[in-house]
C-alpha atoms as a PDB file:
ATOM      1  CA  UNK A   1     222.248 272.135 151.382  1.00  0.00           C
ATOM      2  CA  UNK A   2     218.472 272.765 150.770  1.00  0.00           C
ATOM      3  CA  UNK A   3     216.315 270.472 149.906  1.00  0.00           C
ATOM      4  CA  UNK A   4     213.220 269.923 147.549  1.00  0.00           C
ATOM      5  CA  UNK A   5     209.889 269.110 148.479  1.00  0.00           C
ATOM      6  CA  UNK A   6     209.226 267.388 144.892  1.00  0.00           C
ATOM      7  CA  UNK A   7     210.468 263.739 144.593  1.00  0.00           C
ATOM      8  CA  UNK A   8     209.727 260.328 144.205  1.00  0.00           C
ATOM      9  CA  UNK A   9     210.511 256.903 145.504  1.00  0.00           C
ATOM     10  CA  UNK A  10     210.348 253.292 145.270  1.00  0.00           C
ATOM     11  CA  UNK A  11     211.488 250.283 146.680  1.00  0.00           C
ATOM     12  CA  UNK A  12     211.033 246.483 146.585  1.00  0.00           C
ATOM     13  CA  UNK A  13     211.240 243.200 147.712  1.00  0.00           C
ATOM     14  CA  UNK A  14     210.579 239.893 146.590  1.00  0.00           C
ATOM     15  CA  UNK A  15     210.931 236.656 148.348  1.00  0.00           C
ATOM     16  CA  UNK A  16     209.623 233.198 147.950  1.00  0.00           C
ATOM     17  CA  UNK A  17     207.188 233.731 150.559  1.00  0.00           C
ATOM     18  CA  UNK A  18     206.211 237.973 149.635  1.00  0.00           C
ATOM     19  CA  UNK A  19     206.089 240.457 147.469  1.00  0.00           C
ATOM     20  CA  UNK A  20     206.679 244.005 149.100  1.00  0.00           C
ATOM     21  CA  UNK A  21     206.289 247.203 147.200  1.00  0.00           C
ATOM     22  CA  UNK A  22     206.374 250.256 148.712  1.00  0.00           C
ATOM     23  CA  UNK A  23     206.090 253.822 146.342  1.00  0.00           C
ATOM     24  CA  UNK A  24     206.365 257.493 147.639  1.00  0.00           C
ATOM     25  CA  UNK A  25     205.208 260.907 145.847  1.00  0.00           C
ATOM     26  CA  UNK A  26     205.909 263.709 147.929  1.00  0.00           C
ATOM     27  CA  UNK A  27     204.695 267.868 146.354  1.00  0.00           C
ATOM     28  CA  UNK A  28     204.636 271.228 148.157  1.00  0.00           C
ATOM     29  CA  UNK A  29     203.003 272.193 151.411  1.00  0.00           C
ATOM     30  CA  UNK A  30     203.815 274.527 154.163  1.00  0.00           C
ATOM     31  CA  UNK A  31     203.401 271.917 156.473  1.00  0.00           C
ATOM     32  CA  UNK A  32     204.057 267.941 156.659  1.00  0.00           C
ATOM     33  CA  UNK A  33     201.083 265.910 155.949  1.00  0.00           C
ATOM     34  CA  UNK A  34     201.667 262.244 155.178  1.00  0.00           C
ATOM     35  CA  UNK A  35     198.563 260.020 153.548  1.00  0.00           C
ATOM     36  CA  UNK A  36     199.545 256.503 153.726  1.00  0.00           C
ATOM     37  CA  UNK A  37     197.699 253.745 151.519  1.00  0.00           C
ATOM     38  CA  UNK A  38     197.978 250.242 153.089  1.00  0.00           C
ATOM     39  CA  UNK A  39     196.400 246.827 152.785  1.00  0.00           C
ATOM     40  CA  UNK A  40     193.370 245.892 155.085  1.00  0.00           C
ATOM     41  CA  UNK A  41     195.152 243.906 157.871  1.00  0.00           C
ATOM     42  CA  UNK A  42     198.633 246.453 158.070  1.00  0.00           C
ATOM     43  CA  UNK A  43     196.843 249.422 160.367  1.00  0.00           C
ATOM     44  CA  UNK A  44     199.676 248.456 163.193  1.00  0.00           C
ATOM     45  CA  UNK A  45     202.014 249.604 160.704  1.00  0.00           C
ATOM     46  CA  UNK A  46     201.166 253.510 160.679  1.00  0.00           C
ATOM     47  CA  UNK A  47     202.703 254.363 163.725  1.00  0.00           C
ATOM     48  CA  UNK A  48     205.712 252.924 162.255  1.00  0.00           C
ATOM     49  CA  UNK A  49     205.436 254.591 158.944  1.00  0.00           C
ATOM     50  CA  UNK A  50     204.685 257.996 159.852  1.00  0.00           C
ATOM     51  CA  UNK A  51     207.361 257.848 162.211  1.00  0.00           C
ATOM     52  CA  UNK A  52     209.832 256.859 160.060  1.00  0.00           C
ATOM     53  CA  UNK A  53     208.233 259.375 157.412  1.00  0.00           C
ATOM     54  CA  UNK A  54     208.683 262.446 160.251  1.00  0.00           C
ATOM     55  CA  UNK A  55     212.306 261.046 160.678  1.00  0.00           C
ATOM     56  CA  UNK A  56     213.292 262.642 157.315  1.00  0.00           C
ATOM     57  CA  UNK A  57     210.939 265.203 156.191  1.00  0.00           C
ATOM     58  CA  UNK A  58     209.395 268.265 157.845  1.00  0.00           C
ATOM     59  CA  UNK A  59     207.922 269.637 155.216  1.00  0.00           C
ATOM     60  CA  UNK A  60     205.626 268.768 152.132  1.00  0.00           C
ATOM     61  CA  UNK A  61     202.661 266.411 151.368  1.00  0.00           C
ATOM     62  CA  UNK A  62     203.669 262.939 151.175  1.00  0.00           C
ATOM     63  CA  UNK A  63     201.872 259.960 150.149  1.00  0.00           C
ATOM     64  CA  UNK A  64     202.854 256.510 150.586  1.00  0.00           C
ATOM     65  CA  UNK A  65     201.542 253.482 148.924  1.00  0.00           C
ATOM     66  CA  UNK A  66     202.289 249.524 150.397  1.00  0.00           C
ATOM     67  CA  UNK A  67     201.544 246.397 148.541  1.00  0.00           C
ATOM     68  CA  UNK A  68     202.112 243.231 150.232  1.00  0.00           C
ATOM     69  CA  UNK A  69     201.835 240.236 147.697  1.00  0.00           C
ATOM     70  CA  UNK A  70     201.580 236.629 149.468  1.00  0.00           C
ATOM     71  CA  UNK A  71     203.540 233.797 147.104  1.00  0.00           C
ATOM     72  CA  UNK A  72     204.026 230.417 146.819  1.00  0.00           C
ATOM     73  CA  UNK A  73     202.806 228.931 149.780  1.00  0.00           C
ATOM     74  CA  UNK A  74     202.273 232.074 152.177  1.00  0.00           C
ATOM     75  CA  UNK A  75     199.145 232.693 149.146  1.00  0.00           C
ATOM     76  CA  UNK A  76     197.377 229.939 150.007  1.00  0.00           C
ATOM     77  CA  UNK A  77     194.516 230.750 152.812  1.00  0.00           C
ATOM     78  CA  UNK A  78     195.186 228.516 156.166  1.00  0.00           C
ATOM     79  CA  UNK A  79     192.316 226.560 156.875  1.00  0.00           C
ATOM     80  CA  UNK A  80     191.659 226.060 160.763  1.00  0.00           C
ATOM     81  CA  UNK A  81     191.343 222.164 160.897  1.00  0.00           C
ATOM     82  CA  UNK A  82     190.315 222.637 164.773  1.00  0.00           C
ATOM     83  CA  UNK A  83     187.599 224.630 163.739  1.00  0.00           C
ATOM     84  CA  UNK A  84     186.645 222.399 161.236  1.00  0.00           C
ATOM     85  CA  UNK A  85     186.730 219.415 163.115  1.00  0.00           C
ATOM     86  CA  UNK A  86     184.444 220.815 165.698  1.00  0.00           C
ATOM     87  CA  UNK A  87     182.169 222.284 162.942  1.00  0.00           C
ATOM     88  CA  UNK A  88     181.934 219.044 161.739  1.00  0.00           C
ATOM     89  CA  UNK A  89     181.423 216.853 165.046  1.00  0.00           C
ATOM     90  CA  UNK A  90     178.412 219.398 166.047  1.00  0.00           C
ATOM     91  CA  UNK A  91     176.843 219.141 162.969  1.00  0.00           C
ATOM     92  CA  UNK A  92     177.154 215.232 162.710  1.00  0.00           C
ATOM     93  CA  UNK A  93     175.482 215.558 166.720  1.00  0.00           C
ATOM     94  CA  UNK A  94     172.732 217.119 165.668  1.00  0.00           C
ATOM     95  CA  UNK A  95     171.683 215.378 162.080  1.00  0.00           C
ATOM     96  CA  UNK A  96     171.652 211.884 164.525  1.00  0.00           C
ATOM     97  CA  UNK A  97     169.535 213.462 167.172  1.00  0.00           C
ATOM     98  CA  UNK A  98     167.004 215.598 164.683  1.00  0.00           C
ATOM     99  CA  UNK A  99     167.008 213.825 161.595  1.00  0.00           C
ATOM    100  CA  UNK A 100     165.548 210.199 160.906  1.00  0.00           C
ATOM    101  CA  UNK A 101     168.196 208.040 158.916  1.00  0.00           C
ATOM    102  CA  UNK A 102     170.914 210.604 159.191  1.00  0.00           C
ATOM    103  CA  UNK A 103     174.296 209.278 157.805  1.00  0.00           C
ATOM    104  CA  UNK A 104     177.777 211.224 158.382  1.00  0.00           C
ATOM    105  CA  UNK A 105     178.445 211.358 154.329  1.00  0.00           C
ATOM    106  CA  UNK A 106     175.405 213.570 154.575  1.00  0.00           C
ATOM    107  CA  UNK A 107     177.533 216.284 155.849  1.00  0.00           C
ATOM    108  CA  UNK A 108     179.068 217.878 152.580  1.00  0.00           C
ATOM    109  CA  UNK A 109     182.567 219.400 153.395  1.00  0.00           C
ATOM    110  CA  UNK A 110     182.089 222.454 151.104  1.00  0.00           C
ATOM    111  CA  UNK A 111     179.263 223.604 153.710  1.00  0.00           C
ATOM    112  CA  UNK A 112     181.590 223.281 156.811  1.00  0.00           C
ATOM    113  CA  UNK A 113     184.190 225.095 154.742  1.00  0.00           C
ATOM    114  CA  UNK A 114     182.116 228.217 154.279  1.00  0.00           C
ATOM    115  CA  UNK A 115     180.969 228.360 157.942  1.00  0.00           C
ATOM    116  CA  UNK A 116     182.395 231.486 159.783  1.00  0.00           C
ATOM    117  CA  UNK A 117     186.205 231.462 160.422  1.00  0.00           C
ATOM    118  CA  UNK A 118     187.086 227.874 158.568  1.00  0.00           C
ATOM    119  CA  UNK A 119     189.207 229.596 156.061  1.00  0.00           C
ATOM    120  CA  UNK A 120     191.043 232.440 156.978  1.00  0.00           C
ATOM    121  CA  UNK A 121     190.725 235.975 155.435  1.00  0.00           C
ATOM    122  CA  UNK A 122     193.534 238.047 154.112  1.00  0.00           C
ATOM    123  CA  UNK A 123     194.763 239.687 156.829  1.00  0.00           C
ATOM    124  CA  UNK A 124     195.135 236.252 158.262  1.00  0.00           C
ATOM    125  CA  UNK A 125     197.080 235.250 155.790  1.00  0.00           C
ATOM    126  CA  UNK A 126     199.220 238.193 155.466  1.00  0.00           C
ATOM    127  CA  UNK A 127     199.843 238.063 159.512  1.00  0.00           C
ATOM    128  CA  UNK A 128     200.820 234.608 158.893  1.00  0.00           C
ATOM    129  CA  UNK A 129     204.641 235.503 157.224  1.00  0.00           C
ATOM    130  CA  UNK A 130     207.046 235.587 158.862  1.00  0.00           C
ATOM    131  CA  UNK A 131     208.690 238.564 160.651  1.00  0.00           C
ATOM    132  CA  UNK A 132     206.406 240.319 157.967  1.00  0.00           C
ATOM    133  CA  UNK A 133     206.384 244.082 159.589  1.00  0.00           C
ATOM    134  CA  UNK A 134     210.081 243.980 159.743  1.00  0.00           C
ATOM    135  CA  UNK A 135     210.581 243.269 156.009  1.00  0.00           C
ATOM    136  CA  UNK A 136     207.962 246.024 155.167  1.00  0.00           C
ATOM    137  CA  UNK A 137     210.003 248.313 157.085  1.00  0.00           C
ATOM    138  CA  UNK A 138     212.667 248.023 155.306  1.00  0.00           C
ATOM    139  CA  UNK A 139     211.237 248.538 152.148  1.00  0.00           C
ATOM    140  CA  UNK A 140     209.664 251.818 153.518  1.00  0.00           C
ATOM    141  CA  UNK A 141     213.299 252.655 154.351  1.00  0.00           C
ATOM    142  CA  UNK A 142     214.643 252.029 151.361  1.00  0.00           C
ATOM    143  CA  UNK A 143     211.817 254.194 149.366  1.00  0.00           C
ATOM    144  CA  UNK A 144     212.021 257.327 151.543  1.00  0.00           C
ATOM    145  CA  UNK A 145     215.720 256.870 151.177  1.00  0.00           C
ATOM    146  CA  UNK A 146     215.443 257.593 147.411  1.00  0.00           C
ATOM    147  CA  UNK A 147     212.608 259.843 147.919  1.00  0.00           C
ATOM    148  CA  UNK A 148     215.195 261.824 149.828  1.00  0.00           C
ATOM    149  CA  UNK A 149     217.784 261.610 147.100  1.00  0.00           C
ATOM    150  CA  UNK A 150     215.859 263.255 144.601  1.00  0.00           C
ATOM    151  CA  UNK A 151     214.798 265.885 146.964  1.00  0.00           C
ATOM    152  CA  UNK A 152     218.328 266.295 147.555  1.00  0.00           C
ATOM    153  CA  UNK A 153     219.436 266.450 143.784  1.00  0.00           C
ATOM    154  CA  UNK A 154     216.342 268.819 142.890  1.00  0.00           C
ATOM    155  CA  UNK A 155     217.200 271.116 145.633  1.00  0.00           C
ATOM    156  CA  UNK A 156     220.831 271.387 144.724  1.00  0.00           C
ATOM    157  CA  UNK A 157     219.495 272.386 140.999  1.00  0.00           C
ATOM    158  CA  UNK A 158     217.516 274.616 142.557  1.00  0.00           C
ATOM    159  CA  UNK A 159     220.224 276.121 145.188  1.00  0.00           C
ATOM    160  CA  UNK A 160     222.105 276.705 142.131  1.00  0.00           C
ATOM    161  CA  UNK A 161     219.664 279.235 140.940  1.00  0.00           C
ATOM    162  CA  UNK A 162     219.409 281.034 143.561  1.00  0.00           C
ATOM    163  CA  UNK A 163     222.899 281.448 144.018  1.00  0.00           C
ATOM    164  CA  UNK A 164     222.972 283.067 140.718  1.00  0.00           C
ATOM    165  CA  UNK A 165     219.939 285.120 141.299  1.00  0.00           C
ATOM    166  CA  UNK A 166     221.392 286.595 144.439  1.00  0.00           C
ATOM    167  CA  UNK A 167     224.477 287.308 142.126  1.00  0.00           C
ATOM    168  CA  UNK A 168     222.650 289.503 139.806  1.00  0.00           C
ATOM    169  CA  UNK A 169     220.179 291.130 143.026  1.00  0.00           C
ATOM    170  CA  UNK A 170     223.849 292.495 144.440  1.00  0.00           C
ATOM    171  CA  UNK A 171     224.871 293.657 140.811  1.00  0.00           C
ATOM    172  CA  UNK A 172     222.299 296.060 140.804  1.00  0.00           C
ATOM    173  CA  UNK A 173     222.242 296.622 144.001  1.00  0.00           C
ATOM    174  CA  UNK A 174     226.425 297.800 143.091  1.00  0.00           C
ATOM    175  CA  UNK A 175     224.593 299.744 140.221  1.00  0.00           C
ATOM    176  CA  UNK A 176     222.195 301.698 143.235  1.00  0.00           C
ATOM    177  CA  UNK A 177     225.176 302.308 145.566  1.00  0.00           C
ATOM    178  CA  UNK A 178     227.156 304.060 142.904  1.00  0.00           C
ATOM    179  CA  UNK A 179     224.432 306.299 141.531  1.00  0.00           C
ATOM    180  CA  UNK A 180     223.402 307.894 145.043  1.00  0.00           C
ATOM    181  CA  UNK A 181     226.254 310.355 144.951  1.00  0.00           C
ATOM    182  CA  UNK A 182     224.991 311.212 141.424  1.00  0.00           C
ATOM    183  CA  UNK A 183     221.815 312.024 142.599  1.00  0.00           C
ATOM    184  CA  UNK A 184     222.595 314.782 144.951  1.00  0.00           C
ATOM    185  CA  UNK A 185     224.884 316.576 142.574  1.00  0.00           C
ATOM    186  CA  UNK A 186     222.239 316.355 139.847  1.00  0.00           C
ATOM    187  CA  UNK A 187     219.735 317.881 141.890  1.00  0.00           C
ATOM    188  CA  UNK A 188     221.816 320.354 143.528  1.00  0.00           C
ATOM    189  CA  UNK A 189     222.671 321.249 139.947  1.00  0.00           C
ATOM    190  CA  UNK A 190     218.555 321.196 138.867  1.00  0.00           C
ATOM    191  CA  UNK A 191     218.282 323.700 141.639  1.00  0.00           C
ATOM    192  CA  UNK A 192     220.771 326.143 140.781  1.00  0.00           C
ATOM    193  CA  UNK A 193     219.418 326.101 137.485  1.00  0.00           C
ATOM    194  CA  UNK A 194     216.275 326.953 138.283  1.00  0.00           C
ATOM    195  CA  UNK A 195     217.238 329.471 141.043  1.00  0.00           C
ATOM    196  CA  UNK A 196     219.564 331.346 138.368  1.00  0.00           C
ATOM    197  CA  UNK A 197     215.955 331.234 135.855  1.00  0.00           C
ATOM    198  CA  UNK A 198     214.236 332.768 138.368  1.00  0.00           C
ATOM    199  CA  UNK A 199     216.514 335.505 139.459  1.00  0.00           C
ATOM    200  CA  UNK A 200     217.797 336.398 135.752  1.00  0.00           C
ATOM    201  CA  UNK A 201     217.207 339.883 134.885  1.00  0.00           C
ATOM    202  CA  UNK A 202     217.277 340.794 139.182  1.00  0.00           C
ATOM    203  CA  UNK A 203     220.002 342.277 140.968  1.00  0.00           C
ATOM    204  CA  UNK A 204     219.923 338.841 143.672  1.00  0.00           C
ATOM    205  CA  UNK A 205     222.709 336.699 144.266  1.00  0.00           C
ATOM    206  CA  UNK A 206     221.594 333.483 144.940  1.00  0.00           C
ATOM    207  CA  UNK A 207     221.919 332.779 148.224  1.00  0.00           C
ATOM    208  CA  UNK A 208     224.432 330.239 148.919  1.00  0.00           C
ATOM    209  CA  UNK A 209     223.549 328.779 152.353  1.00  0.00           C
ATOM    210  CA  UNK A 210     219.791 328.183 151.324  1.00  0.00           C
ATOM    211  CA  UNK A 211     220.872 326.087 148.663  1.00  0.00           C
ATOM    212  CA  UNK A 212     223.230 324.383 150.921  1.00  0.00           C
ATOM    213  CA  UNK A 213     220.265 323.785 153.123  1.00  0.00           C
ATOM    214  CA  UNK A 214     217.776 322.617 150.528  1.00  0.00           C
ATOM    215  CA  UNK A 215     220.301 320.498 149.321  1.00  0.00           C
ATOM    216  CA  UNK A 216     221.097 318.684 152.674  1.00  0.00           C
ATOM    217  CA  UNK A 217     217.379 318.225 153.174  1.00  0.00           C
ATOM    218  CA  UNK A 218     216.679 316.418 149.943  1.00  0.00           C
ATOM    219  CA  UNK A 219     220.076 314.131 150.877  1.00  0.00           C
ATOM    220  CA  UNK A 220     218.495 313.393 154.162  1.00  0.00           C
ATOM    221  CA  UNK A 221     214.909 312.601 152.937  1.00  0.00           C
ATOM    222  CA  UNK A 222     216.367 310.529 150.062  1.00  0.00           C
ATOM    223  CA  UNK A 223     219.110 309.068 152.092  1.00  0.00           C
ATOM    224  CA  UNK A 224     218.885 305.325 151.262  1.00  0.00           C
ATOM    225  CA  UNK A 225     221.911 304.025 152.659  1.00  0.00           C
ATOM    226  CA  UNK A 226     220.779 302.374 155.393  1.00  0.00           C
ATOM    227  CA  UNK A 227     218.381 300.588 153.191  1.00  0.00           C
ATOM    228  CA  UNK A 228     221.299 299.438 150.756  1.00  0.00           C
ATOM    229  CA  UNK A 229     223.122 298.077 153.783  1.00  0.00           C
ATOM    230  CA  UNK A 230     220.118 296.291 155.383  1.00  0.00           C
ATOM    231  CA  UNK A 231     219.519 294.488 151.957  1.00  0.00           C
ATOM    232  CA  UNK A 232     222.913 293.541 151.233  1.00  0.00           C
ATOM    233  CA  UNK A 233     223.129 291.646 154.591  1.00  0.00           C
ATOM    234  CA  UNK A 234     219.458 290.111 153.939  1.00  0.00           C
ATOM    235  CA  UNK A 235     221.606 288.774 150.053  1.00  0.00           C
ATOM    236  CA  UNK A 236     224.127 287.663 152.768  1.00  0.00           C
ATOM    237  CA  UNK A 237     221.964 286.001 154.910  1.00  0.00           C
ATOM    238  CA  UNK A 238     220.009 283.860 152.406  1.00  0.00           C
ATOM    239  CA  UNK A 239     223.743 282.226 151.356  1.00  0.00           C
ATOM    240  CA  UNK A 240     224.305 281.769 154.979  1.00  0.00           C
ATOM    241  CA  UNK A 241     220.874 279.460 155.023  1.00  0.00           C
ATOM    242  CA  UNK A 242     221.504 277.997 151.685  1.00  0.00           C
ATOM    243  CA  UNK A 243     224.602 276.313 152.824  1.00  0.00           C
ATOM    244  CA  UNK A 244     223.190 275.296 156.486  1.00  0.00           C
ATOM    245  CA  UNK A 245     221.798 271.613 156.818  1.00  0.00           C
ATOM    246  CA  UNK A 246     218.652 270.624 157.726  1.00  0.00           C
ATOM    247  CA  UNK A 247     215.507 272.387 156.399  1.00  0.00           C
ATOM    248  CA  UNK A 248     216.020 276.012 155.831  1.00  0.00           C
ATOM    249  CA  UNK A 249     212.293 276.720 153.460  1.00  0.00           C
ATOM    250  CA  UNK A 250     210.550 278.873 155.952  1.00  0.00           C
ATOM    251  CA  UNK A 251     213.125 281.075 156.855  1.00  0.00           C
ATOM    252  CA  UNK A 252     214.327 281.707 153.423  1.00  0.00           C
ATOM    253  CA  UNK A 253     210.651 282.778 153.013  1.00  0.00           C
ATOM    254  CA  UNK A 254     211.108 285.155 155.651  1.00  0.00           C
ATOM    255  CA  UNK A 255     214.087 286.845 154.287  1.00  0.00           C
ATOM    256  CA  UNK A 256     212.773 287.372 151.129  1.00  0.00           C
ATOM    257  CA  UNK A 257     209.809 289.230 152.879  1.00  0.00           C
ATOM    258  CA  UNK A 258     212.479 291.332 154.695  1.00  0.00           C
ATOM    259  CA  UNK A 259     214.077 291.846 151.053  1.00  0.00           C
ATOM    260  CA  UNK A 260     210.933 293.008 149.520  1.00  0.00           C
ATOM    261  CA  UNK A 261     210.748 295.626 152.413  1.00  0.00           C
ATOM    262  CA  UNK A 262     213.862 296.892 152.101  1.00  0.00           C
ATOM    263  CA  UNK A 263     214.130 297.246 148.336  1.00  0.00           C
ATOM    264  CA  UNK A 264     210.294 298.915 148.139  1.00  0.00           C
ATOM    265  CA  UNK A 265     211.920 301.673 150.973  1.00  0.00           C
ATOM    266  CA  UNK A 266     214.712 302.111 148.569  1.00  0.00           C
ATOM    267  CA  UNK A 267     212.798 302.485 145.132  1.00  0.00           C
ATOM    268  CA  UNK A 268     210.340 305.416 146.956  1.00  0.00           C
ATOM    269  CA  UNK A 269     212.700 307.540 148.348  1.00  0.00           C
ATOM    270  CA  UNK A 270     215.753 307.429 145.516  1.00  0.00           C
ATOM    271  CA  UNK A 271     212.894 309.304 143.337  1.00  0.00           C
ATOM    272  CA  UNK A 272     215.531 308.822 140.055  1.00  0.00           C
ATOM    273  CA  UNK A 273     214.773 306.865 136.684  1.00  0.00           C
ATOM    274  CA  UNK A 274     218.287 305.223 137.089  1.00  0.00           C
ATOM    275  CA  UNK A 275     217.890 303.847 140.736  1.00  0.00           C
ATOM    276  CA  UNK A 276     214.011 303.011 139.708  1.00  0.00           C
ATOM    277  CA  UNK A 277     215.217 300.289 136.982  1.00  0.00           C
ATOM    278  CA  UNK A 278     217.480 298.889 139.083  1.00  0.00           C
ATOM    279  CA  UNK A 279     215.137 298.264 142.093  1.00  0.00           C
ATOM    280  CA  UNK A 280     213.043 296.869 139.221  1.00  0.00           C
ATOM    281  CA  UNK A 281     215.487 294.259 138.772  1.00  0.00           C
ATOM    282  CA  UNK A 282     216.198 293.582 142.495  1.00  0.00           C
ATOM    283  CA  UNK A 283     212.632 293.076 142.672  1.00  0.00           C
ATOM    284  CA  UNK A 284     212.477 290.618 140.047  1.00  0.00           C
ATOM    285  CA  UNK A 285     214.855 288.667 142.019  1.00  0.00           C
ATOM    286  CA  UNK A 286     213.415 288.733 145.360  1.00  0.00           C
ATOM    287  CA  UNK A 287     210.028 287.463 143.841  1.00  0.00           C
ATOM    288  CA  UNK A 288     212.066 284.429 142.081  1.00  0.00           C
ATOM    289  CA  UNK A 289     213.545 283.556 145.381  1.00  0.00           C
ATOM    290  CA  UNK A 290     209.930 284.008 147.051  1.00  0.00           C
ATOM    291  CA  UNK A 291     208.882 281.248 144.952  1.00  0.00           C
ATOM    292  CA  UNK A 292     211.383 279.537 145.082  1.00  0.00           C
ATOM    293  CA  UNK A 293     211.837 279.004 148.641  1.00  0.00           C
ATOM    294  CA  UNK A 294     208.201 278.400 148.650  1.00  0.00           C
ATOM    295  CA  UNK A 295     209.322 274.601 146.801  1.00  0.00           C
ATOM    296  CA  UNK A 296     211.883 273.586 149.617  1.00  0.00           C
ATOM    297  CA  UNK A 297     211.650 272.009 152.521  1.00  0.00           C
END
């Protein structure tokens, strides 16, 4: 079953100590490229993500966003009371040796909180829950596994249509196959017609065998059965790929480029009206399926 490159995802987790979001937004490309949006302090988690990303998608533009949310007590900044007791003993130190009446309850504590590395930053904080990249990772799981189900659900929408399309591509194609024999005995015809114009009122027979002849050559030069049959097995080929598994965009690309050859051969040497409109319709096919397959992965 094929799958779409289009989708979206989300997934999330609250717990008394966290908040975990995780969203994912995934359009076209040729190619995988995954953007990933995380809080300052989570750049150990990218080898995780984009493997885990990779996992399940090889094709498309994908963009994931995290938000970690610290609650209850896991929000409130850890203060290093080491720190701050040293801060605080090196300060008192020095305001006995350099200053004249120095008193401890000089030493204000909102001063010794701001010094460098008292209070700890975010990413200190968020490194501070527990089994934290574990928990995000399963929120990413969770996210990529509905991302996946709507590529799924979109691509079987859009498998359907193609089925159909390739449905109505070997209709006419039925339509060509049957009008080839037409087309020799109508021009065989056109040329006897205009051989007896040209001989009326002159004691010449037409002459049998070089009408035979002329006639074989224009059924060899406008022969387009092997075209017929190499296009029919390209319409077979496509519903071979969109039943496989796994991603099957690129080479559905490629048969439609091997359709478009075929069915161009066909349309310039038929050289009828009939035959023309139907190729016209086979074409308008093989240019939905182009774009189509251009939209899965």
């Amino acid at each position: 079953m094929i799958r779409s490159m289009t989708g979206y995802g989300a997934a999330e987790a609250v717990a008394d100590d966290v908040r975990i979001a995780v969203e994912i937004r995934s359009v076209n490309n040729r190619f995988l490229k995954t953007n990933q949006r995380l809080p300052d302090g989570m750049g150990s988690l990218e080898v995780t993500v984009e493997r885990l990303l990779r996992d399940r998608m090889s094709r498309g533009t994908v963009t994931l966003t995290l938000t970690v949310e610290p609650r209850g007590a896991a929000a409130r900044a850890p203060i290093n009371r080491d720190l701050l007791k040293a801060y605080h003993h090196d300060v008192c130190a020095f305001g006995r040796e350099a200053v004249p009446g120095f008193e401890e309850r000089d030493v204000h504590l909102d001063a010794l909180l701001a010094l460098p590395g008292v209070v700890g930053s975010e990413q200190v904080l968020l490194t501070g829950i527990a089994d934290l990249p574990e928990r995000i990772e399963a929120v990413v799981v969770e996210a990529i596994d509905r991302l996946t189900a709507m590529r799924d659900a979109e691509g079987q929408a859009t498998g359907a249509d193609m089925a159909a399309t390739l449905d109505t591509m070997e209709r006419h194609l039925r339509a060509v196959e049957a009008r080839v024999p037409a087309v020799i005995e109508e021009y065989r015809a056109r040329l006897l017609e205009r051989v007896k114009a040209m001989v009326e009122g002159v004691d010449v027979p037409p002459d049998d065998q070089t009408l035979i002849r002329e006639v074989a050559f224009y059924a060899e030069r406008s022969d387009i059965n092997e075209e017929v049959s190499r296009l029919a097995s390209h319409i077979a080929q496509f519903r071979l790929l969109l039943a496989e598994s796994g991603p099957a965009g690129r080479k559905l690309e490629f048969v439609t480029q091997e359709m478009y050859r075929e069915v161009n051969t066909i349309g310039s040497k038929a050289n009828d009206a009939e035959i023309s409109r139907e190729v016209v319709e086979i074409k308008v096919g093989v240019d939905r399926l182009r774009e189509q397959s251009q939209n899965v992965e």
